[in-house]
PDB file of N, CA and C in Angstrom:
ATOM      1  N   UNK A   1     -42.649  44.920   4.350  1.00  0.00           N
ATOM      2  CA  UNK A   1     -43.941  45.475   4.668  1.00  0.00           C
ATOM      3  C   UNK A   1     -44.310  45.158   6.112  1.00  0.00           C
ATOM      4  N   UNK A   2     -43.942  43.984   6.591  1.00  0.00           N
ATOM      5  CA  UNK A   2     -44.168  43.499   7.985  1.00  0.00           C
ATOM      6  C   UNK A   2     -43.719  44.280   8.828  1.00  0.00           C
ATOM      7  N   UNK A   3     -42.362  44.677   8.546  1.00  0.00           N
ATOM      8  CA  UNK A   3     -41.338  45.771   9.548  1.00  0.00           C
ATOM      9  C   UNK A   3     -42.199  47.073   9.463  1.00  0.00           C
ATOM     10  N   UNK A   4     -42.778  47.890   8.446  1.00  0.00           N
ATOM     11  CA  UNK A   4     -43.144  48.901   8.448  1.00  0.00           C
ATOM     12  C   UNK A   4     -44.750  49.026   9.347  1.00  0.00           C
ATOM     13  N   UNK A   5     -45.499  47.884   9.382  1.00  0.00           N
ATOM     14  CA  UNK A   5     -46.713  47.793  10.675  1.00  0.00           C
ATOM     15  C   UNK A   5     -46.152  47.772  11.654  1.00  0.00           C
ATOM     16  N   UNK A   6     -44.728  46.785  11.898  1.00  0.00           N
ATOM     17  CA  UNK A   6     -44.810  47.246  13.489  1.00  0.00           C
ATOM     18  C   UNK A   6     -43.702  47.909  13.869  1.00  0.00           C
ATOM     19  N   UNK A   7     -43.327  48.650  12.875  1.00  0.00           N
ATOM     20  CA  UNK A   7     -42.838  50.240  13.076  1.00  0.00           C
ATOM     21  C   UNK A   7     -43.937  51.294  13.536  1.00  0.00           C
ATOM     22  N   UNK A   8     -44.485  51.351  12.558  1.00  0.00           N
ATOM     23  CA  UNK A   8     -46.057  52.255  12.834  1.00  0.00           C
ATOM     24  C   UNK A   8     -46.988  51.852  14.134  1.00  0.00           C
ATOM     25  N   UNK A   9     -46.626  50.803  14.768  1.00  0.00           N
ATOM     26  CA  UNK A   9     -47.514  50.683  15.482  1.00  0.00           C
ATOM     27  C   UNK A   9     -47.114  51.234  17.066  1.00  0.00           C
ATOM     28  N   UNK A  10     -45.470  50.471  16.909  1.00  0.00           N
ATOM     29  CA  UNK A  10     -44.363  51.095  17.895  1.00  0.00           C
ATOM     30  C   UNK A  10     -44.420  52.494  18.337  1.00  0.00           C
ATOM     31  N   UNK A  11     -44.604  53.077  17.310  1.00  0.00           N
ATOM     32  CA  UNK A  11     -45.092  54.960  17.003  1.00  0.00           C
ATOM     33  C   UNK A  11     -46.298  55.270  17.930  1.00  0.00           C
ATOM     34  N   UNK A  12     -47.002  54.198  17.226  1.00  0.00           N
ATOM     35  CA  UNK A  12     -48.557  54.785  17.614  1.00  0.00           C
ATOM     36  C   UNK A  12     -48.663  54.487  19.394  1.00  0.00           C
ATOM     37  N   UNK A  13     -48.378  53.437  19.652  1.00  0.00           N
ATOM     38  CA  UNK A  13     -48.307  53.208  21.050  1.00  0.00           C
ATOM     39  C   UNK A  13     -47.104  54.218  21.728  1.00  0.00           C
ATOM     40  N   UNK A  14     -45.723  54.558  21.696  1.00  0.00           N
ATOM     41  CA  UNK A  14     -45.056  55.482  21.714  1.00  0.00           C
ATOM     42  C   UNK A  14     -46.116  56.944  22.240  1.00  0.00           C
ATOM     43  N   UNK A  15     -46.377  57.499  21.164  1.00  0.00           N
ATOM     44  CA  UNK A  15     -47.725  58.617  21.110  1.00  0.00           C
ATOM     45  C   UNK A  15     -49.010  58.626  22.283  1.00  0.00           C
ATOM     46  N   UNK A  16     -49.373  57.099  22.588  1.00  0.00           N
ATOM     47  CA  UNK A  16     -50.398  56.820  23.230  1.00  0.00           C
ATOM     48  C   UNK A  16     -49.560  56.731  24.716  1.00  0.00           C
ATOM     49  N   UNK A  17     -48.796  56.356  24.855  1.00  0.00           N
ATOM     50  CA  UNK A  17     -47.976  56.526  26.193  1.00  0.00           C
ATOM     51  C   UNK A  17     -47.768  58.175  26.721  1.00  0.00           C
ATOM     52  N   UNK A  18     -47.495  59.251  25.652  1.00  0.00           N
ATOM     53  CA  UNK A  18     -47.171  60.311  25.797  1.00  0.00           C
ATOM     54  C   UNK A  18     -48.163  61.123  26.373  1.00  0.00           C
ATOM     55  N   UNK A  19     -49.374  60.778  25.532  1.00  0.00           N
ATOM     56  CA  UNK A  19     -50.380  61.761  25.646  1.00  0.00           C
ATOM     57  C   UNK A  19     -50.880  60.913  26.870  1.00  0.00           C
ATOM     58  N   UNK A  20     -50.943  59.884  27.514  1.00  0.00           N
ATOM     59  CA  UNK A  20     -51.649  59.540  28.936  1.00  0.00           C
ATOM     60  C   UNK A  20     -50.857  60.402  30.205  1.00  0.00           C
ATOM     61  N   UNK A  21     -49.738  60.138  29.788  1.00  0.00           N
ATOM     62  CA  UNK A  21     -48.537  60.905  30.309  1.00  0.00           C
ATOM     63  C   UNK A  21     -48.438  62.560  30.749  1.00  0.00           C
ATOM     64  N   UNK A  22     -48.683  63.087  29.743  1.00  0.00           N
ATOM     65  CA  UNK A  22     -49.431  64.784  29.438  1.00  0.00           C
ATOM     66  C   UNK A  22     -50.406  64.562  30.105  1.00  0.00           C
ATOM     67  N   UNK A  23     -51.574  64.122  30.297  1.00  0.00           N
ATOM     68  CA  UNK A  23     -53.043  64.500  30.850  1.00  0.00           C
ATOM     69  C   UNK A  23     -52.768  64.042  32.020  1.00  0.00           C
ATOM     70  N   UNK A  24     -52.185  62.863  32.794  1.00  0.00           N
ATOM     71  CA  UNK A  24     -52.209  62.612  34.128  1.00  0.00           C
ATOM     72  C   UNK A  24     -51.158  63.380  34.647  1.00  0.00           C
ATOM     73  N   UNK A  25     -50.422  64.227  33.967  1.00  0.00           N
ATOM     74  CA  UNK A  25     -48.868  65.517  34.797  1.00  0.00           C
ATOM     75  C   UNK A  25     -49.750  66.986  34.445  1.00  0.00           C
ATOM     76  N   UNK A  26     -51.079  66.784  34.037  1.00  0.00           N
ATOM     77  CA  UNK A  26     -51.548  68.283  33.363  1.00  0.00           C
ATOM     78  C   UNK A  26     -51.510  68.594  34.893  1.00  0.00           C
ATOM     79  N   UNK A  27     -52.003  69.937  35.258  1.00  0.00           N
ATOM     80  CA  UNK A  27     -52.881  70.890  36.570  1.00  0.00           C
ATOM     81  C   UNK A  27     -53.989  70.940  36.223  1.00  0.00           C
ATOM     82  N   UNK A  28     -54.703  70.414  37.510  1.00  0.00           N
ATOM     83  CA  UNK A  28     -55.973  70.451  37.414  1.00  0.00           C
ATOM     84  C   UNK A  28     -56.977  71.536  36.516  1.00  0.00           C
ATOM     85  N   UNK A  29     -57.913  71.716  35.628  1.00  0.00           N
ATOM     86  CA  UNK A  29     -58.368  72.194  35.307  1.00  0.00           C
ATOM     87  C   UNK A  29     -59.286  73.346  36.266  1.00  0.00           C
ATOM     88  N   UNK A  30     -59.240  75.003  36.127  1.00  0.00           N
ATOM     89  CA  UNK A  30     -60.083  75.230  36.600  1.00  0.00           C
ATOM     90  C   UNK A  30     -61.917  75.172  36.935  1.00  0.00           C
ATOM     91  N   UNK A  31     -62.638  75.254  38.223  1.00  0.00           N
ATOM     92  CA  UNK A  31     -63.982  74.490  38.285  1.00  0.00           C
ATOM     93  C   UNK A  31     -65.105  75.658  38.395  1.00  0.00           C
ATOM     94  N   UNK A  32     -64.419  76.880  38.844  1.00  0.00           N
ATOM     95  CA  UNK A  32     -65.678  77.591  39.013  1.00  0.00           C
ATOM     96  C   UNK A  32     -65.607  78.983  37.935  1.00  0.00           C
ATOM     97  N   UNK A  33     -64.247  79.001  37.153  1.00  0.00           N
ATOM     98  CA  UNK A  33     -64.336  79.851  36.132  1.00  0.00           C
ATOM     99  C   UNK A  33     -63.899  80.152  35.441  1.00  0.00           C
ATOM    100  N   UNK A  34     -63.855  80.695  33.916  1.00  0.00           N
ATOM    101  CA  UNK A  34     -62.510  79.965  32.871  1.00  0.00           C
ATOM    102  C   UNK A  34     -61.180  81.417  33.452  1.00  0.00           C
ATOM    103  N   UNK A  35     -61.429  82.461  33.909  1.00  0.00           N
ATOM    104  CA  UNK A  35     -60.096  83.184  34.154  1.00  0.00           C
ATOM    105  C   UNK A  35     -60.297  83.687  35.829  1.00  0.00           C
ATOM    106  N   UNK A  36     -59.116  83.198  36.428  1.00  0.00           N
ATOM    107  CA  UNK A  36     -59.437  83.320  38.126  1.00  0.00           C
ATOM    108  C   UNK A  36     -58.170  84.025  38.736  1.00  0.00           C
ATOM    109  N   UNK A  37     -57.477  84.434  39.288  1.00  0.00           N
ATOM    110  CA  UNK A  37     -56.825  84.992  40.258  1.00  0.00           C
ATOM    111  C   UNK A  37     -56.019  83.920  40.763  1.00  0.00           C
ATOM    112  N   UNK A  38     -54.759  84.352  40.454  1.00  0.00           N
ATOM    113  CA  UNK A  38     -53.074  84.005  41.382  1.00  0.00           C
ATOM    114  C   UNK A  38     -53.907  83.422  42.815  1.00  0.00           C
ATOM    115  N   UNK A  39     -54.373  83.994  43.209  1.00  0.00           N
ATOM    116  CA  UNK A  39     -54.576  84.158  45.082  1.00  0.00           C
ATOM    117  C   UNK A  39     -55.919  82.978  45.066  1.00  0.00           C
ATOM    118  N   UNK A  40     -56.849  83.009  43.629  1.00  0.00           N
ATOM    119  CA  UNK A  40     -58.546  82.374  44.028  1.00  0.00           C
ATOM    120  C   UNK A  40     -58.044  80.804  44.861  1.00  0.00           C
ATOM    121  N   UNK A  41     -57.165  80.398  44.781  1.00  0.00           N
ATOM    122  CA  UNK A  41     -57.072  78.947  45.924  1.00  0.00           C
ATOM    123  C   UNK A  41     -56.878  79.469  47.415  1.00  0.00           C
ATOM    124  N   UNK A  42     -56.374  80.784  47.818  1.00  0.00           N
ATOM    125  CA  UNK A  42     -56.281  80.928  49.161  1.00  0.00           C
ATOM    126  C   UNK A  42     -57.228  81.717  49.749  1.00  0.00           C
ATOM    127  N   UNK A  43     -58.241  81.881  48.662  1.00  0.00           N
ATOM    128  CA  UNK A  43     -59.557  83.215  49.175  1.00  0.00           C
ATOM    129  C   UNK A  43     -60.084  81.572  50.230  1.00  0.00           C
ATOM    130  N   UNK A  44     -60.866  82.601  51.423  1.00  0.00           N
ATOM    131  CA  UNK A  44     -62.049  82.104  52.346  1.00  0.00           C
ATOM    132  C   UNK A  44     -63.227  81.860  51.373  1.00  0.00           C
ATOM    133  N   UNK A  45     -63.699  80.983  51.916  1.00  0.00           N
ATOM    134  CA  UNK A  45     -64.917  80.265  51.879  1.00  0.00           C
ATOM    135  C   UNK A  45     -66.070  81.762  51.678  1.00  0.00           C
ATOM    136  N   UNK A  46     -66.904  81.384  50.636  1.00  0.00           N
ATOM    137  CA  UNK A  46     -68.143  83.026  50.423  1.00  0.00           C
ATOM    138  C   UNK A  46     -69.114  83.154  51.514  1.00  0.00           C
ATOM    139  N   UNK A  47     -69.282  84.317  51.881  1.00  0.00           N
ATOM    140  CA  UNK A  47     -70.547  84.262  53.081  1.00  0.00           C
ATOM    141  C   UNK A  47     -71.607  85.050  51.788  1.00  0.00           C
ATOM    142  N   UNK A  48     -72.848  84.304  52.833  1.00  0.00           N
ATOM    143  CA  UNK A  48     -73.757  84.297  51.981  1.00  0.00           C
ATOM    144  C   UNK A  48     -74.766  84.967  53.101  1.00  0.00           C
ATOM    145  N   UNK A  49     -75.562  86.413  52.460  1.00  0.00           N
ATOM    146  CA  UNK A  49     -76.057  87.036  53.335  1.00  0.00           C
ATOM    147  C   UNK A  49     -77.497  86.765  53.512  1.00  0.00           C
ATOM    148  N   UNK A  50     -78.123  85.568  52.830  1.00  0.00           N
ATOM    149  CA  UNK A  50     -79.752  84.957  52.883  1.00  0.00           C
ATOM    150  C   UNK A  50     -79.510  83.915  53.620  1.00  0.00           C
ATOM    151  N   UNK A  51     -78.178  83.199  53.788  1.00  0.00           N
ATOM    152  CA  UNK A  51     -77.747  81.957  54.617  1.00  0.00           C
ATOM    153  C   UNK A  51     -77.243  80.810  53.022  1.00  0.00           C
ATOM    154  N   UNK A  52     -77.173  79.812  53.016  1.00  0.00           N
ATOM    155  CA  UNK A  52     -77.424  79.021  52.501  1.00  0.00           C
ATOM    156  C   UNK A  52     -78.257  78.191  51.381  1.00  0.00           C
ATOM    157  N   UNK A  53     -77.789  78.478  50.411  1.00  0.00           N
ATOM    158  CA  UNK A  53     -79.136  78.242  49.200  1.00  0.00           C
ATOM    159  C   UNK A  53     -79.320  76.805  49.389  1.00  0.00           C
ATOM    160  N   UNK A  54     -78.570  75.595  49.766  1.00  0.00           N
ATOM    161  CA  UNK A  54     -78.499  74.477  49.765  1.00  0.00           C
ATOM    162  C   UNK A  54     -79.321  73.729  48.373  1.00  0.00           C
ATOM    163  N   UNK A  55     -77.916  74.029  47.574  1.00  0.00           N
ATOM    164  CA  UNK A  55     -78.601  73.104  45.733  1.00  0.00           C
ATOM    165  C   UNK A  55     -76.963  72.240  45.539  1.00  0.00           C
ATOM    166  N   UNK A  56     -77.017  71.278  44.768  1.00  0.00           N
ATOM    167  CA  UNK A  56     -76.102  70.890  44.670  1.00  0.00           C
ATOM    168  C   UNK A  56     -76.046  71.244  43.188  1.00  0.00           C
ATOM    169  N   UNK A  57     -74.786  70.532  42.171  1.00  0.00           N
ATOM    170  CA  UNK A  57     -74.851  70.201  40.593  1.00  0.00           C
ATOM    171  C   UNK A  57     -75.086  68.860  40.472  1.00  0.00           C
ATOM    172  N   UNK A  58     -75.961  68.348  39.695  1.00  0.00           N
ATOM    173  CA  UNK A  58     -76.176  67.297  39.210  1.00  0.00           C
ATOM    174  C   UNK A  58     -75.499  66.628  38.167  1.00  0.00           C
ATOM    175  N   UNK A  59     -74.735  66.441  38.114  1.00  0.00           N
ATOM    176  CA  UNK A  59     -74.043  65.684  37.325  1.00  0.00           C
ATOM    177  C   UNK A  59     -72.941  66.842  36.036  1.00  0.00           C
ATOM    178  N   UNK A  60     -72.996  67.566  36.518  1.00  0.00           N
ATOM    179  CA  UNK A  60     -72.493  68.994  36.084  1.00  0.00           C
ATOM    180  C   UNK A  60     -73.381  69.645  35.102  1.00  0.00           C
ATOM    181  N   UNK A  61     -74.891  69.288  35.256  1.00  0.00           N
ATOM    182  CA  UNK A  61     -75.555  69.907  34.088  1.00  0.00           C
ATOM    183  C   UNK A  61     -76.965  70.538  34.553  1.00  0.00           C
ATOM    184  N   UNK A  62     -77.352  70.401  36.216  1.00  0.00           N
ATOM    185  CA  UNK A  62     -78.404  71.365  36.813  1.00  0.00           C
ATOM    186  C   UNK A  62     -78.164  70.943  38.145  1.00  0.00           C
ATOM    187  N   UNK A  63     -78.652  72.620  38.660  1.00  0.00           N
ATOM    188  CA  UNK A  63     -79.065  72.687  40.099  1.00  0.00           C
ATOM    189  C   UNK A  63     -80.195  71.642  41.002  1.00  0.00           C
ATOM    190  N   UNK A  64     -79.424  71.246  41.658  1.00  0.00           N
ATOM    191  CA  UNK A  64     -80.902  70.391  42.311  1.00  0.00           C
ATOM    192  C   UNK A  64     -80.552  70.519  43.817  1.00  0.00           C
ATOM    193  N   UNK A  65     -81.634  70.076  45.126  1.00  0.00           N
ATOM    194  CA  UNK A  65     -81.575  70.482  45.955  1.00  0.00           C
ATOM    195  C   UNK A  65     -80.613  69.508  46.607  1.00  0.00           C
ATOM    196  N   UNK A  66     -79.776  70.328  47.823  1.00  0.00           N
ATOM    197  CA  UNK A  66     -78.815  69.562  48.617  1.00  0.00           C
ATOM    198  C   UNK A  66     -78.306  70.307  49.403  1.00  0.00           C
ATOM    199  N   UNK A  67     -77.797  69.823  50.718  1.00  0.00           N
ATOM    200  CA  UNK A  67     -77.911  70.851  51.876  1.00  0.00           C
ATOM    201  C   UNK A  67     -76.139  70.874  52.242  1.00  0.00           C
ATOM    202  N   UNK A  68     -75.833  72.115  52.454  1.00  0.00           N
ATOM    203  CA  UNK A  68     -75.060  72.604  52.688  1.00  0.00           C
ATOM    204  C   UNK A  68     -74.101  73.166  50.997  1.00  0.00           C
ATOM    205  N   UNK A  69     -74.475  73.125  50.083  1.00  0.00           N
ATOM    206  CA  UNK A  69     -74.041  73.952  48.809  1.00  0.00           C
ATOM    207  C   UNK A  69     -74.838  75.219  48.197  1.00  0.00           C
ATOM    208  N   UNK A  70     -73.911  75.108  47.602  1.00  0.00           N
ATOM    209  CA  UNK A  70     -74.510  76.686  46.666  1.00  0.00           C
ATOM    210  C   UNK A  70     -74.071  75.924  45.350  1.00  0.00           C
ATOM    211  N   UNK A  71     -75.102  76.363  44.289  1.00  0.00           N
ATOM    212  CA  UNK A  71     -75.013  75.600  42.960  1.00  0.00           C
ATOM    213  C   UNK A  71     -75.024  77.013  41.997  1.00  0.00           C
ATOM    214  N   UNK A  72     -73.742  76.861  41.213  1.00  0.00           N
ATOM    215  CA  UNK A  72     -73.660  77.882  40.691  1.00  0.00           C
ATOM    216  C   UNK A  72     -73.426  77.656  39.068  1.00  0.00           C
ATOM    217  N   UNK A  73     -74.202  77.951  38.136  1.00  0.00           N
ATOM    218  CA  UNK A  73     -74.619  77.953  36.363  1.00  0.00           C
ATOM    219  C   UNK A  73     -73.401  78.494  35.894  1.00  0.00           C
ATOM    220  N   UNK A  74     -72.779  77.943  34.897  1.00  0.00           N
ATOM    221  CA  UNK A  74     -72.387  79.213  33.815  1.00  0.00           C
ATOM    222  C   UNK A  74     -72.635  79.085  32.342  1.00  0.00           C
ATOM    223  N   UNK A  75     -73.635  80.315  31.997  1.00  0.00           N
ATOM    224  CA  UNK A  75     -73.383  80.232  30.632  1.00  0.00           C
ATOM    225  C   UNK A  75     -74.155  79.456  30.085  1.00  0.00           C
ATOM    226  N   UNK A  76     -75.044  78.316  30.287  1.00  0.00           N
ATOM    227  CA  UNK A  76     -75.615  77.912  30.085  1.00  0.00           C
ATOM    228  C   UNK A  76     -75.326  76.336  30.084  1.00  0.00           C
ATOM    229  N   UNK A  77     -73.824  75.990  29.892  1.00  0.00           N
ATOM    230  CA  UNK A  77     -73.209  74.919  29.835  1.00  0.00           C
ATOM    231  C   UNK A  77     -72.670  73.929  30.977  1.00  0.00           C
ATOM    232  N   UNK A  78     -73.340  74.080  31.678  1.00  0.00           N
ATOM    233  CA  UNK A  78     -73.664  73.665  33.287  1.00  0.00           C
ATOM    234  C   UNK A  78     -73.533  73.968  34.634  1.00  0.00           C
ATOM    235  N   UNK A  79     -72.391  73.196  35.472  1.00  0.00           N
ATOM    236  CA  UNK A  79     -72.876  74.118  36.487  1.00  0.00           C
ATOM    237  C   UNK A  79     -71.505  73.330  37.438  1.00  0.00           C
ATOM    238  N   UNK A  80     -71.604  74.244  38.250  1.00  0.00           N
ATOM    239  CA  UNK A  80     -70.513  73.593  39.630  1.00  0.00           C
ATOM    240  C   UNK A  80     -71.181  73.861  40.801  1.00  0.00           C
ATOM    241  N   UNK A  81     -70.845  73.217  42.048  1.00  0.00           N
ATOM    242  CA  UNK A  81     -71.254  73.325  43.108  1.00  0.00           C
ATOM    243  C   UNK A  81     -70.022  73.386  44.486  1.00  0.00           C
ATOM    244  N   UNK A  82     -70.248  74.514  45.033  1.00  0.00           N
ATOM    245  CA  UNK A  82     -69.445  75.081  46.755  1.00  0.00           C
ATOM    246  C   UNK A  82     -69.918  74.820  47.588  1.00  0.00           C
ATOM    247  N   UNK A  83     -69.367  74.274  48.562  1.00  0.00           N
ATOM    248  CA  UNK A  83     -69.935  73.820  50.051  1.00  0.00           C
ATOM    249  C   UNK A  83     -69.892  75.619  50.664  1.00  0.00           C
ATOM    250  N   UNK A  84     -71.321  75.647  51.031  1.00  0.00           N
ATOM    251  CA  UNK A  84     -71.191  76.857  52.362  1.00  0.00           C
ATOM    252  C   UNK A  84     -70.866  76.932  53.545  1.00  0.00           C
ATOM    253  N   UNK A  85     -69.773  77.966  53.611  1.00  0.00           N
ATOM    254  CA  UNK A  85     -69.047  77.545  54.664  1.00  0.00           C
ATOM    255  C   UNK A  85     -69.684  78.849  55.905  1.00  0.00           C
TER     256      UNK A  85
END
């Protein structure tokens, strides 16, 4: 019975090595939208034709003020923020 805990445990740590393993080799998750474009990492910076909204994200869950971003919602489930370039 002794052999079979630290069989199982060997496993379990095994498993726990794997999956740290998987998430720190993942690709970054996308930030500004769940389906984006081959090319969206080499697009320019957005011009913005009022200038500058200057809002940041707060903690990824509201717009608040901050200078030099654009704070952008989705969906209701929070929010990201772009430096204006």
């Amino acid at each position: 019975m002794h052999k079979s805990i630290r069989y199982a445990l060997r496993i379990l740590v095994l498993i726990a090595v794997i999956a740290s393993l998987s998430a720190a080799l993942a690709p970054p998750a996308p930030t500004q939208a769940p389906y984006l474009s081959a090319l969206s990492d080499i697009a320019a910076a957005p011009a913005y034709a009022a200038g500058c909204p200057n809002k940041l994200c707060s903690h990824g869950i509201e717009c608040v003020s901050g200078i030099g971003f654009k704070c952008i919602r989705f969906n209701g489930r929070g929010c990201t923020a772009t430096a204006c370039g």
